[in-house]
N, C-alpha and C. Protein backbone atom coordinates (compact mmCIF):
# COMPACT_ATOMS: atom_id res chain seq x y z
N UNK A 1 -38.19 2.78 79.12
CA UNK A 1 -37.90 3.42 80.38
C UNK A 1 -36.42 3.19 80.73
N UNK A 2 -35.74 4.26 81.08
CA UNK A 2 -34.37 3.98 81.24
C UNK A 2 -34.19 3.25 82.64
N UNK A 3 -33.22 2.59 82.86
CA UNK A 3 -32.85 1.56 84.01
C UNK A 3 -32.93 2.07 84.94
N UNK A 4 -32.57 1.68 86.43
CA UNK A 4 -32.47 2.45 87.62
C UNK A 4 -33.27 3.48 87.77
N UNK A 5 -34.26 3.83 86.86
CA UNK A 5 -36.01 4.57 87.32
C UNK A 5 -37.28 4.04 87.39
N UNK A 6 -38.06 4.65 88.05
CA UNK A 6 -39.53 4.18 88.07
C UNK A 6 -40.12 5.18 86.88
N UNK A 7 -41.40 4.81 86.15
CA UNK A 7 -41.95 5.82 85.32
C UNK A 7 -43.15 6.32 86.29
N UNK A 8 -43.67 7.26 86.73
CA UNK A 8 -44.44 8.31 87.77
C UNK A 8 -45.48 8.74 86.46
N UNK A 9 -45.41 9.31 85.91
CA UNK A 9 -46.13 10.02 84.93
C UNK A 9 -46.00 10.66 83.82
N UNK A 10 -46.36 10.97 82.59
CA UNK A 10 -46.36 11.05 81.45
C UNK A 10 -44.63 12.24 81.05
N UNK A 11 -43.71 11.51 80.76
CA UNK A 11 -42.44 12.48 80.46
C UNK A 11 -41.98 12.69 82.28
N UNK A 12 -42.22 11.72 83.36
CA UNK A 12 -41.86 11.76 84.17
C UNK A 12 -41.16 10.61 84.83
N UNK A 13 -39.81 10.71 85.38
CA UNK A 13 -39.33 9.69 86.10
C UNK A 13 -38.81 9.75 87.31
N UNK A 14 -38.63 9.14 88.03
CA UNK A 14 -38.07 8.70 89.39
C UNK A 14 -37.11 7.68 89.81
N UNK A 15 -35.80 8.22 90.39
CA UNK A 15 -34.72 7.97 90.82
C UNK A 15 -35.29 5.99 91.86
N UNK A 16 -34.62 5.23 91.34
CA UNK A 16 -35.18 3.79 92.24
C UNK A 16 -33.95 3.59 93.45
N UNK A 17 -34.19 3.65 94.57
CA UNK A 17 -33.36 3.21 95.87
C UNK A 17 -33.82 1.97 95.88
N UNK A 18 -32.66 1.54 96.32
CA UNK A 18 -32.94 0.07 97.08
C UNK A 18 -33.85 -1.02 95.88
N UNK A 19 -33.20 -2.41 96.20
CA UNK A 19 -33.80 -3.16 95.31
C UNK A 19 -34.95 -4.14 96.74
N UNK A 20 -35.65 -5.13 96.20
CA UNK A 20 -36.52 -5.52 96.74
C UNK A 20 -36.18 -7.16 97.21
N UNK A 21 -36.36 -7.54 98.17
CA UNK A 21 -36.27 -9.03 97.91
C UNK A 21 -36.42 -9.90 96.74
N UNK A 22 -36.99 -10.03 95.86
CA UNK A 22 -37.23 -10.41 94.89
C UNK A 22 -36.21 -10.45 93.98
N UNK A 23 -35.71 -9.72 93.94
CA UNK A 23 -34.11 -8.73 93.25
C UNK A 23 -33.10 -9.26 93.76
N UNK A 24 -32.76 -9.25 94.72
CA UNK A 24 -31.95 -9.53 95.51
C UNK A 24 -31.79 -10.97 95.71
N UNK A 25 -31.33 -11.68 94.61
CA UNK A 25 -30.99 -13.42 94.58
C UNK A 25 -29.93 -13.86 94.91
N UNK A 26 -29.97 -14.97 95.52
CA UNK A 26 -28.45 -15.30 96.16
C UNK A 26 -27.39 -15.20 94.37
N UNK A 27 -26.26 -15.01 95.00
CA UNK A 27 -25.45 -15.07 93.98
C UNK A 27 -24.78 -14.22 93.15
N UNK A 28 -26.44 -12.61 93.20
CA UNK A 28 -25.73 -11.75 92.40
C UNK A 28 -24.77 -11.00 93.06
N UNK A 29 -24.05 -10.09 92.21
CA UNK A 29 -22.86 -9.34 92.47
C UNK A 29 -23.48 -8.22 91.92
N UNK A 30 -23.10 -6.75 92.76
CA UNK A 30 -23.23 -5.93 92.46
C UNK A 30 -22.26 -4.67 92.41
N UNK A 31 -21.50 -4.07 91.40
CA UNK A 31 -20.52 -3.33 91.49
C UNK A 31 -20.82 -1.66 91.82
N UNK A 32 -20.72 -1.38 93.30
CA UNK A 32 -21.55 0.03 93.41
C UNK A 32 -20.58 1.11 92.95
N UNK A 33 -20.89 2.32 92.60
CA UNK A 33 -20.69 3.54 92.25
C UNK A 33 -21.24 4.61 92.26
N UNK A 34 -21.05 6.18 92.32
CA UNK A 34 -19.60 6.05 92.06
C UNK A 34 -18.68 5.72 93.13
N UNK A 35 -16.98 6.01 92.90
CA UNK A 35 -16.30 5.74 94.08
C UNK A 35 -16.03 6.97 94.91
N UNK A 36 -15.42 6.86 96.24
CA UNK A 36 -15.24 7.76 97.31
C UNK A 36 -13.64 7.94 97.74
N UNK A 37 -13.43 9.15 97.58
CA UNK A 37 -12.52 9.23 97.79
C UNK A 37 -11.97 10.12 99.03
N UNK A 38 -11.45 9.25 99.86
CA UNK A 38 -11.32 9.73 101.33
C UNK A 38 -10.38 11.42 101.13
N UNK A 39 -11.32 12.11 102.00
CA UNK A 39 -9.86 13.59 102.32
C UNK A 39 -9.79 13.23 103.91
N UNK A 40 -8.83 14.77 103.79
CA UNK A 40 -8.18 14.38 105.11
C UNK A 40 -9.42 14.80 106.33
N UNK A 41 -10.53 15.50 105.56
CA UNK A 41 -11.54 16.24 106.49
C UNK A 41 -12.05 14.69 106.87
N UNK A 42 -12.34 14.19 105.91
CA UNK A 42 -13.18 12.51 106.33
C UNK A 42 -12.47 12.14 107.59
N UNK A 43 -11.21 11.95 107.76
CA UNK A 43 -10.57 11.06 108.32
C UNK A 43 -10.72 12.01 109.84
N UNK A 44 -10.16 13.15 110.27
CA UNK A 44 -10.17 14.02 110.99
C UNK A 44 -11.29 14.15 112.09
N UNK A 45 -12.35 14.50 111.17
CA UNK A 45 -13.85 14.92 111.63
C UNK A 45 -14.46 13.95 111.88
N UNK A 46 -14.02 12.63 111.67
CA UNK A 46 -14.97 11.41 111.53
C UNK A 46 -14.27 10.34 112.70
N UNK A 47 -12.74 10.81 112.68
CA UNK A 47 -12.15 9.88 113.85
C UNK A 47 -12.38 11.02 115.22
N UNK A 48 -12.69 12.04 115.00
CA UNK A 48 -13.15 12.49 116.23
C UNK A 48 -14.29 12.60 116.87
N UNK A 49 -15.42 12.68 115.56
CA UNK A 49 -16.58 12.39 115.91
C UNK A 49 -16.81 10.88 117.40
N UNK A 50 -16.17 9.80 116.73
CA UNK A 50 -15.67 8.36 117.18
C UNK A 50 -15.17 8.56 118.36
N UNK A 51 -14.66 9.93 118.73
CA UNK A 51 -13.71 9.83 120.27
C UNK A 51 -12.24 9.22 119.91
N UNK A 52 -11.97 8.42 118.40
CA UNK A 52 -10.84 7.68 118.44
C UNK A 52 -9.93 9.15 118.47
N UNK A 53 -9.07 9.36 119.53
CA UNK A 53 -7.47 10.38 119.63
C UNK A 53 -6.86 9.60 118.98
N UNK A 54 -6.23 8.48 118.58
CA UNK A 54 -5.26 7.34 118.31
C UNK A 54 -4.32 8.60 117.59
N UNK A 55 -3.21 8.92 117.68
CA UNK A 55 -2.22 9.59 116.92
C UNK A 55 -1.73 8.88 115.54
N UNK A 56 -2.15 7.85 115.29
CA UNK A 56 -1.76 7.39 114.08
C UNK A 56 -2.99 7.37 113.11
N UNK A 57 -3.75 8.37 113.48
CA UNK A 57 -4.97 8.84 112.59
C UNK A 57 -4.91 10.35 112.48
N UNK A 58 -3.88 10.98 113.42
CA UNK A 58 -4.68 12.41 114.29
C UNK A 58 -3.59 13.12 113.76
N UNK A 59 -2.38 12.46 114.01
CA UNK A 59 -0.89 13.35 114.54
C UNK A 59 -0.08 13.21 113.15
N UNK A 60 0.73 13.97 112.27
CA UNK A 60 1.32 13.94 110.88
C UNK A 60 2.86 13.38 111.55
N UNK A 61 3.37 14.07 112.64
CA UNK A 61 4.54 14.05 113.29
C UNK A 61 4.59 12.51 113.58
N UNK A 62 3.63 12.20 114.27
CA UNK A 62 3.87 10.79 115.04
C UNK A 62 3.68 9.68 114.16
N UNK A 63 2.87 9.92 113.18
CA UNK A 63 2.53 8.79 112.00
C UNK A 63 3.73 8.83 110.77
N UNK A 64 4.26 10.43 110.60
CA UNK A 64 5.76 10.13 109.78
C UNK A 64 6.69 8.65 110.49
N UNK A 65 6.66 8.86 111.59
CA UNK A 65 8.10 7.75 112.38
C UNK A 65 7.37 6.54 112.54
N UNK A 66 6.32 6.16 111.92
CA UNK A 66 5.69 4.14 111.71
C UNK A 66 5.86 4.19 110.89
N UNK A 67 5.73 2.91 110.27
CA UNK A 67 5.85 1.68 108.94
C UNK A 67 5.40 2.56 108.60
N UNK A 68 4.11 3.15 108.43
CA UNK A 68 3.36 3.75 107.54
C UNK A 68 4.00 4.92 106.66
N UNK A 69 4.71 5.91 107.52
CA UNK A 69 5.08 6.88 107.12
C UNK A 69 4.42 7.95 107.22
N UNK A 70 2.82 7.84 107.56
CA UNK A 70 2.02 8.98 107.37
C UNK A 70 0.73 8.51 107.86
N UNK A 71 -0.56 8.98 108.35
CA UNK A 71 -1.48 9.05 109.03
C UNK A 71 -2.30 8.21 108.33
N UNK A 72 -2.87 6.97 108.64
CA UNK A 72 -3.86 5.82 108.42
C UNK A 72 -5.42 6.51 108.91
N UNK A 73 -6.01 6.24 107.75
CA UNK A 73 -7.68 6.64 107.99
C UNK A 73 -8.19 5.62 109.04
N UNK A 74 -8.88 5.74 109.67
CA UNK A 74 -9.60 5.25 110.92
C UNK A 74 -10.34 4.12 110.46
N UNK A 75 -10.47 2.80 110.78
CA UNK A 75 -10.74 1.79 110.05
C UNK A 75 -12.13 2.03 110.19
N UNK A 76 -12.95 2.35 111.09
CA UNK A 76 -14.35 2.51 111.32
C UNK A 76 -14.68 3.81 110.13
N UNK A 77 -14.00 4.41 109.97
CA UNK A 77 -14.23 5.09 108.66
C UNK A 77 -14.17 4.46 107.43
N UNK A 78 -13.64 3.72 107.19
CA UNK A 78 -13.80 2.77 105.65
C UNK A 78 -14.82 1.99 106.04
N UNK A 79 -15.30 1.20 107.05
CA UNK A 79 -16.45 0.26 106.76
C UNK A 79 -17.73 1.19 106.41
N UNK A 80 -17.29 2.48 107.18
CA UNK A 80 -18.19 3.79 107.09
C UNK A 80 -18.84 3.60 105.86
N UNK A 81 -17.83 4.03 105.11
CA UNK A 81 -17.74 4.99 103.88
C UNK A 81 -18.08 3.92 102.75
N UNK A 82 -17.69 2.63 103.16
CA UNK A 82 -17.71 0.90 101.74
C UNK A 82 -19.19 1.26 102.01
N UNK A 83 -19.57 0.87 103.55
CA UNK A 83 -21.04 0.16 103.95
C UNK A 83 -22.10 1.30 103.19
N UNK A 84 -21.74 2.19 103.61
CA UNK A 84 -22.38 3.21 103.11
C UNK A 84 -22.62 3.26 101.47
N UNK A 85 -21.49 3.11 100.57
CA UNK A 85 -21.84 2.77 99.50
C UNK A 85 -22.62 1.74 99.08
N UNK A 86 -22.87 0.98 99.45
CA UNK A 86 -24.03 -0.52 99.14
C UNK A 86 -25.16 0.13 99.54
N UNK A 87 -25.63 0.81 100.53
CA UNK A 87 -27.06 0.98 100.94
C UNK A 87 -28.21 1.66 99.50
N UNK A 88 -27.42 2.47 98.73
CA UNK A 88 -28.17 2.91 97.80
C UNK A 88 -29.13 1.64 96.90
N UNK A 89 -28.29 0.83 96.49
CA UNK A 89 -28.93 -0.83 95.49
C UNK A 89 -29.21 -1.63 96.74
N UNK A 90 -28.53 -2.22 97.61
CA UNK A 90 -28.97 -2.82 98.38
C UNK A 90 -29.85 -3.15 99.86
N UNK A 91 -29.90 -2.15 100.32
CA UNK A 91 -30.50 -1.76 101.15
C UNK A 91 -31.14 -0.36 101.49
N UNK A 92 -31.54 -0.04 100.13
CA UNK A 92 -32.51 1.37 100.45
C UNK A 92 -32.95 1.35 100.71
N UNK A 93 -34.40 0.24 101.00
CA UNK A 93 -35.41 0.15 101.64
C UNK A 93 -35.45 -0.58 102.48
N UNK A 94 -34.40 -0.78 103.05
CA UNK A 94 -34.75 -1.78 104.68
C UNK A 94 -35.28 -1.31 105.80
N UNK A 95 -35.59 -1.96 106.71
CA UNK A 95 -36.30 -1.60 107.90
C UNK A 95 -36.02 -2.10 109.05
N UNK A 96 -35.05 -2.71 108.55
CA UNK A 96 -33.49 -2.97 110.02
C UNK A 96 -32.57 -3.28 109.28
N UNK A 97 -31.10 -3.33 110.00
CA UNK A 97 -30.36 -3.36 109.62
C UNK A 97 -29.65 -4.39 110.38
N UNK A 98 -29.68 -5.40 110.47
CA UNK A 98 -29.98 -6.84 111.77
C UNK A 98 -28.25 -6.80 112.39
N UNK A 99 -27.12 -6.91 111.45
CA UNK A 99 -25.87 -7.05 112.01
C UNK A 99 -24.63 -6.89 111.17
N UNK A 100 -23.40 -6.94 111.22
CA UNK A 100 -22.23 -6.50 110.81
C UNK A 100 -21.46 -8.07 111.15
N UNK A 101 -20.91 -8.84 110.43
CA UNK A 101 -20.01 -10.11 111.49
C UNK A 101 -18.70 -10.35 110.30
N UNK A 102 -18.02 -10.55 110.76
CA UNK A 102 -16.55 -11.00 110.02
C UNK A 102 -16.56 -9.84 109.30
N UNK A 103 -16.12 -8.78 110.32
CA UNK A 103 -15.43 -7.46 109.61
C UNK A 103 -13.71 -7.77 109.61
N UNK A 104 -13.25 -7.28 108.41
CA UNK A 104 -11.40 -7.57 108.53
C UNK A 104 -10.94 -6.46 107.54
N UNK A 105 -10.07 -6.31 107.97
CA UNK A 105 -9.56 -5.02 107.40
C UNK A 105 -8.20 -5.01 106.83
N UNK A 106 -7.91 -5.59 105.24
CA UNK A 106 -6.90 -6.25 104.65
C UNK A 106 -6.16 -5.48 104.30
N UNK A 107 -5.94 -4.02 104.03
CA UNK A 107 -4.85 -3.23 103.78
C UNK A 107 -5.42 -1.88 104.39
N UNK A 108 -3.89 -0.83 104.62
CA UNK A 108 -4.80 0.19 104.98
C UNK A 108 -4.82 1.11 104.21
N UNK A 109 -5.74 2.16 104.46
CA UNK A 109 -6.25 3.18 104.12
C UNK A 109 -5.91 4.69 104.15
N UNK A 110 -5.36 5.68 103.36
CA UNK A 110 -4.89 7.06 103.27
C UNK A 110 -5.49 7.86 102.94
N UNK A 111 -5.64 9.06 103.46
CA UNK A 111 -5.85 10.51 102.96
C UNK A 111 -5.74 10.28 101.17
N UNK A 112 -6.65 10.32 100.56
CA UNK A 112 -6.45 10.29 99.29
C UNK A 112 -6.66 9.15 98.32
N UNK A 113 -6.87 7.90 98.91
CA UNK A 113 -7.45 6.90 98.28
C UNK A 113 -8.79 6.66 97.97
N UNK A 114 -8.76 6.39 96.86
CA UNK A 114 -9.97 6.04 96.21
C UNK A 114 -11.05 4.70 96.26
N UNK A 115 -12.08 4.69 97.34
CA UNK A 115 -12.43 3.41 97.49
C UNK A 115 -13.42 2.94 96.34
N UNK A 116 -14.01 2.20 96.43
CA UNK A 116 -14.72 0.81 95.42
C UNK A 116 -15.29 0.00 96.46
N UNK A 117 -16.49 -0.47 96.05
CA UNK A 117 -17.19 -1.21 97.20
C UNK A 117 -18.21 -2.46 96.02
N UNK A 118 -18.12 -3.97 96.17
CA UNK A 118 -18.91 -4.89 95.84
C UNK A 118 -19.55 -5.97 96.75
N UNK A 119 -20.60 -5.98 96.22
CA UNK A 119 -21.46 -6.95 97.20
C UNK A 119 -21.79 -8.03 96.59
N UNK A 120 -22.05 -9.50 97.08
CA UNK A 120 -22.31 -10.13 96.46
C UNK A 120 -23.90 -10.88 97.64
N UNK A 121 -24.57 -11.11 97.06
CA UNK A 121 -25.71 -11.69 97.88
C UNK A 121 -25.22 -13.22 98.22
N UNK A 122 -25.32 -13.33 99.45
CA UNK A 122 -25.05 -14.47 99.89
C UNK A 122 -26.46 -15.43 100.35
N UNK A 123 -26.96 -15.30 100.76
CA UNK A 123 -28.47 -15.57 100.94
C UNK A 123 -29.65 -14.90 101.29
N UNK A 124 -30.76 -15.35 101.43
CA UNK A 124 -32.00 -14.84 101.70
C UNK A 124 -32.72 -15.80 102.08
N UNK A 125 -33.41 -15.58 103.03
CA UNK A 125 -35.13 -16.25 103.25
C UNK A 125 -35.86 -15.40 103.84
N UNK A 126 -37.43 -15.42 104.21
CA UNK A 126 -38.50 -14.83 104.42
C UNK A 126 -38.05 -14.59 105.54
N UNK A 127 -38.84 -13.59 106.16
CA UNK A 127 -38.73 -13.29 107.88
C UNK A 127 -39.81 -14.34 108.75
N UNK A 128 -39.41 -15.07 109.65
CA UNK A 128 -40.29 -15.48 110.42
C UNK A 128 -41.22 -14.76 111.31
N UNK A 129 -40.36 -13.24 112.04
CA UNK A 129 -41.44 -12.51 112.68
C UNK A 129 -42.23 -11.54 112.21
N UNK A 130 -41.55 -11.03 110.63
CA UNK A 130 -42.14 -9.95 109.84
C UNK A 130 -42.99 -10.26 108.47
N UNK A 131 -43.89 -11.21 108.22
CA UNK A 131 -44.19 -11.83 106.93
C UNK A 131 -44.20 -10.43 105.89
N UNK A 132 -43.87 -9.23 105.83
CA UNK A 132 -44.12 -8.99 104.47
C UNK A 132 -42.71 -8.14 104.55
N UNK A 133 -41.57 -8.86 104.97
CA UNK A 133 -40.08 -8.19 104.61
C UNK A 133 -39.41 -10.37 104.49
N UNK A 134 -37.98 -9.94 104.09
CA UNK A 134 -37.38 -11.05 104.02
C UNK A 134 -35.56 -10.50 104.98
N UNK A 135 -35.27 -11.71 105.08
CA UNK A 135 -33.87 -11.46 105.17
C UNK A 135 -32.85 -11.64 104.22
N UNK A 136 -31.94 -11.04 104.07
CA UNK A 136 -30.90 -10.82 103.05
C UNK A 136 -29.44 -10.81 103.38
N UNK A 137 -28.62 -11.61 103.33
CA UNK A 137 -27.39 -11.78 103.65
C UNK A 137 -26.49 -11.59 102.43
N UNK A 138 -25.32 -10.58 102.17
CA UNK A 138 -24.61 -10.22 101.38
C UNK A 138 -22.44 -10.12 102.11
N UNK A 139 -21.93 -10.54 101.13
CA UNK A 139 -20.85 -9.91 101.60
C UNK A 139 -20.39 -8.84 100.70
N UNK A 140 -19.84 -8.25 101.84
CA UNK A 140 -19.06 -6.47 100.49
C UNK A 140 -17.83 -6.74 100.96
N UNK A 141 -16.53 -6.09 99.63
CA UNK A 141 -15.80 -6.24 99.73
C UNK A 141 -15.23 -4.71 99.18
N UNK A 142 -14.40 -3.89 99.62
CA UNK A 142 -13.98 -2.73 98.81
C UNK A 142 -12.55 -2.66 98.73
N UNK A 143 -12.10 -1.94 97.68
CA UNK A 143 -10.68 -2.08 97.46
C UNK A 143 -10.37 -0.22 97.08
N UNK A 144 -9.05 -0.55 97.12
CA UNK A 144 -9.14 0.92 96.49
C UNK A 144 -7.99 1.05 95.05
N UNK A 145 -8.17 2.28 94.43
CA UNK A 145 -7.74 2.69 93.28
C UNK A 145 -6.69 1.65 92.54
N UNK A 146 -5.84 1.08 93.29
CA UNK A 146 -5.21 -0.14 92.79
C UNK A 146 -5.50 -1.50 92.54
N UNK A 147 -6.85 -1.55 93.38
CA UNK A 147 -7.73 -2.98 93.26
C UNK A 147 -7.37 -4.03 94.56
N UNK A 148 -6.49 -3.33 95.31
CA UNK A 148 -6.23 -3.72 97.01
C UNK A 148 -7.56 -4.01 97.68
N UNK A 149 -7.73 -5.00 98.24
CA UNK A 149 -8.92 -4.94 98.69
C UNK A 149 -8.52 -4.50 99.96
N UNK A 150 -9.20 -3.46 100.85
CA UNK A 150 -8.72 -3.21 101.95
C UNK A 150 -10.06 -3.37 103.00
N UNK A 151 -11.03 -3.91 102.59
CA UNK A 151 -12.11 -4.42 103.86
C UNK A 151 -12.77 -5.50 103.02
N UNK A 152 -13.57 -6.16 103.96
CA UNK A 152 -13.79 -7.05 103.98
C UNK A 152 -15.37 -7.68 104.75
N UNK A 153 -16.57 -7.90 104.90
CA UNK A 153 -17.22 -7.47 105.25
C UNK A 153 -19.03 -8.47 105.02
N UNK A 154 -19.72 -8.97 105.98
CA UNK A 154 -20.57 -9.96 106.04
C UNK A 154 -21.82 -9.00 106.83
N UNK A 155 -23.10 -8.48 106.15
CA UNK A 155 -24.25 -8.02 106.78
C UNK A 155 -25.38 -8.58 106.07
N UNK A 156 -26.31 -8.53 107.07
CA UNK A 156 -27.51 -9.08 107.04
C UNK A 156 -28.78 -8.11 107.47
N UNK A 157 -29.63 -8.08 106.67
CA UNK A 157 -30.42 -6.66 107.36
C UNK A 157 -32.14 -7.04 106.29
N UNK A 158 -33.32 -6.94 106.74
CA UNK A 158 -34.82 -7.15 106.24
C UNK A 158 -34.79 -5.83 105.33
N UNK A 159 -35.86 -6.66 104.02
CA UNK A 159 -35.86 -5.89 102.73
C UNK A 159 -37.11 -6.26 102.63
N UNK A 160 -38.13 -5.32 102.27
CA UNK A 160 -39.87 -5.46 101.90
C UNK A 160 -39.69 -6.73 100.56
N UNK A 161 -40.33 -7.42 100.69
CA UNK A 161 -41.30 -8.33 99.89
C UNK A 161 -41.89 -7.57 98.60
N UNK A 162 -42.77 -6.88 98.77
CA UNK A 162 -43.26 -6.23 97.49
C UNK A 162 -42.29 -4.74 97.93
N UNK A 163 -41.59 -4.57 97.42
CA UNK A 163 -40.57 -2.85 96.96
C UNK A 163 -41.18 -2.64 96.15
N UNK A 164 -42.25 -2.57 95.79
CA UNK A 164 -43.02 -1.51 94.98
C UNK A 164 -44.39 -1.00 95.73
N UNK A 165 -44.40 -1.84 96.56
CA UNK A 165 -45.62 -0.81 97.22
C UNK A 165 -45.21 -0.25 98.16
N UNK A 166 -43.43 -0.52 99.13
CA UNK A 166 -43.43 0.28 99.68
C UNK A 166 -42.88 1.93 99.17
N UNK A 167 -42.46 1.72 97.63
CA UNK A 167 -42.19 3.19 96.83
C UNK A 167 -43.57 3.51 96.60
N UNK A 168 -44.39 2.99 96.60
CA UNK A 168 -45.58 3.73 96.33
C UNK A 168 -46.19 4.40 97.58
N UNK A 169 -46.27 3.71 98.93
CA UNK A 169 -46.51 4.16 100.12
C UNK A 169 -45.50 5.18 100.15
N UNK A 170 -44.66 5.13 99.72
CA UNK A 170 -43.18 6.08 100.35
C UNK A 170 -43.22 7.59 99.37
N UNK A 171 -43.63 7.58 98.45
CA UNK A 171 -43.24 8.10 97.45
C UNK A 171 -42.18 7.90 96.70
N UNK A 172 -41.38 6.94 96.90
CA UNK A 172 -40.28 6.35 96.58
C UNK A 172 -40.34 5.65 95.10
């Protein structure tokens, strides 16, 4: 059976989201893919969605005359776009998503960079109020096309106990 599928039925397979508590051991590292590469629609549509106006996301004129030289992607858009990349292996099947803490944002981000996102499991234990999920603590870190790490990043969020019966309940 090839990796990253379930076998369903005879010459049949299925795409696997999310790994399971069980899977998910302190320690491992996981290198997600593929990578994302910000346009300018991301940055635009997504810092306005946000309400952020900030002209040094918005304005080409006003962001030429900073350090920068040119318009910085909206930082809530890269944790966007990293966080978002981990959910496929690491949290496909959660059923909260508990918190976000020691977000930092180490270089910035352009129209045109290529992000990269890794997680590493930082801990786990059972749920005290949910006995058949656990908790899972990971940090992600993403960099882009040069290997810059430009976020930085500590979440914690409940993962089923048996992930196979909830793909079987799920169709998953």
């Amino acid at each position: 059976m090839p990796q990253g599928y379930r076998h369903v039925s005879e010459d049949r397979f299925r795409e696997t989201v999310g790994l399971g508590y069980h899977e998910l051991r302190e320690g491992l590292i996981i290198e997600h893919r593929p990578g994302r590469t910000v346009t300018e629609t991301d940055n635009v549509l997504m810092t306005m969605l946000g309400g952020n106006d900030a002209p040094l996301h918005t304005d080409a004129h006003y962001s030429s005359l900073t350090q920068w030289g040119r318009p910085l992607v909206c930082s809530s858009i890269t944790l966007h776009l990293v966080g978002g990349m981990t959910v496929r292996s690491t949290s496909g099947l959660t059923t909260a998503n508990l918190g976000f803490e020691d977000v930092r944002f180490t270089h910035p981000v352009f129209t045109g960079d290529t992000l990269y996102a890794q997680t590493r499991i930082t801990g786990r234990r059972l749920s005290n109020s949910q006995p058949d999920t656990g908790i899972v603590t990971c940090r992600t870190t993403g960099h882009n096309q040069d290997g810059k790490t430009v976020i930085a990043f500590t979440r914690s969020f409940l993962v089923p106990i048996d992930a196979d019966a909830v793909r079987d309940h799920t169709n998953y």
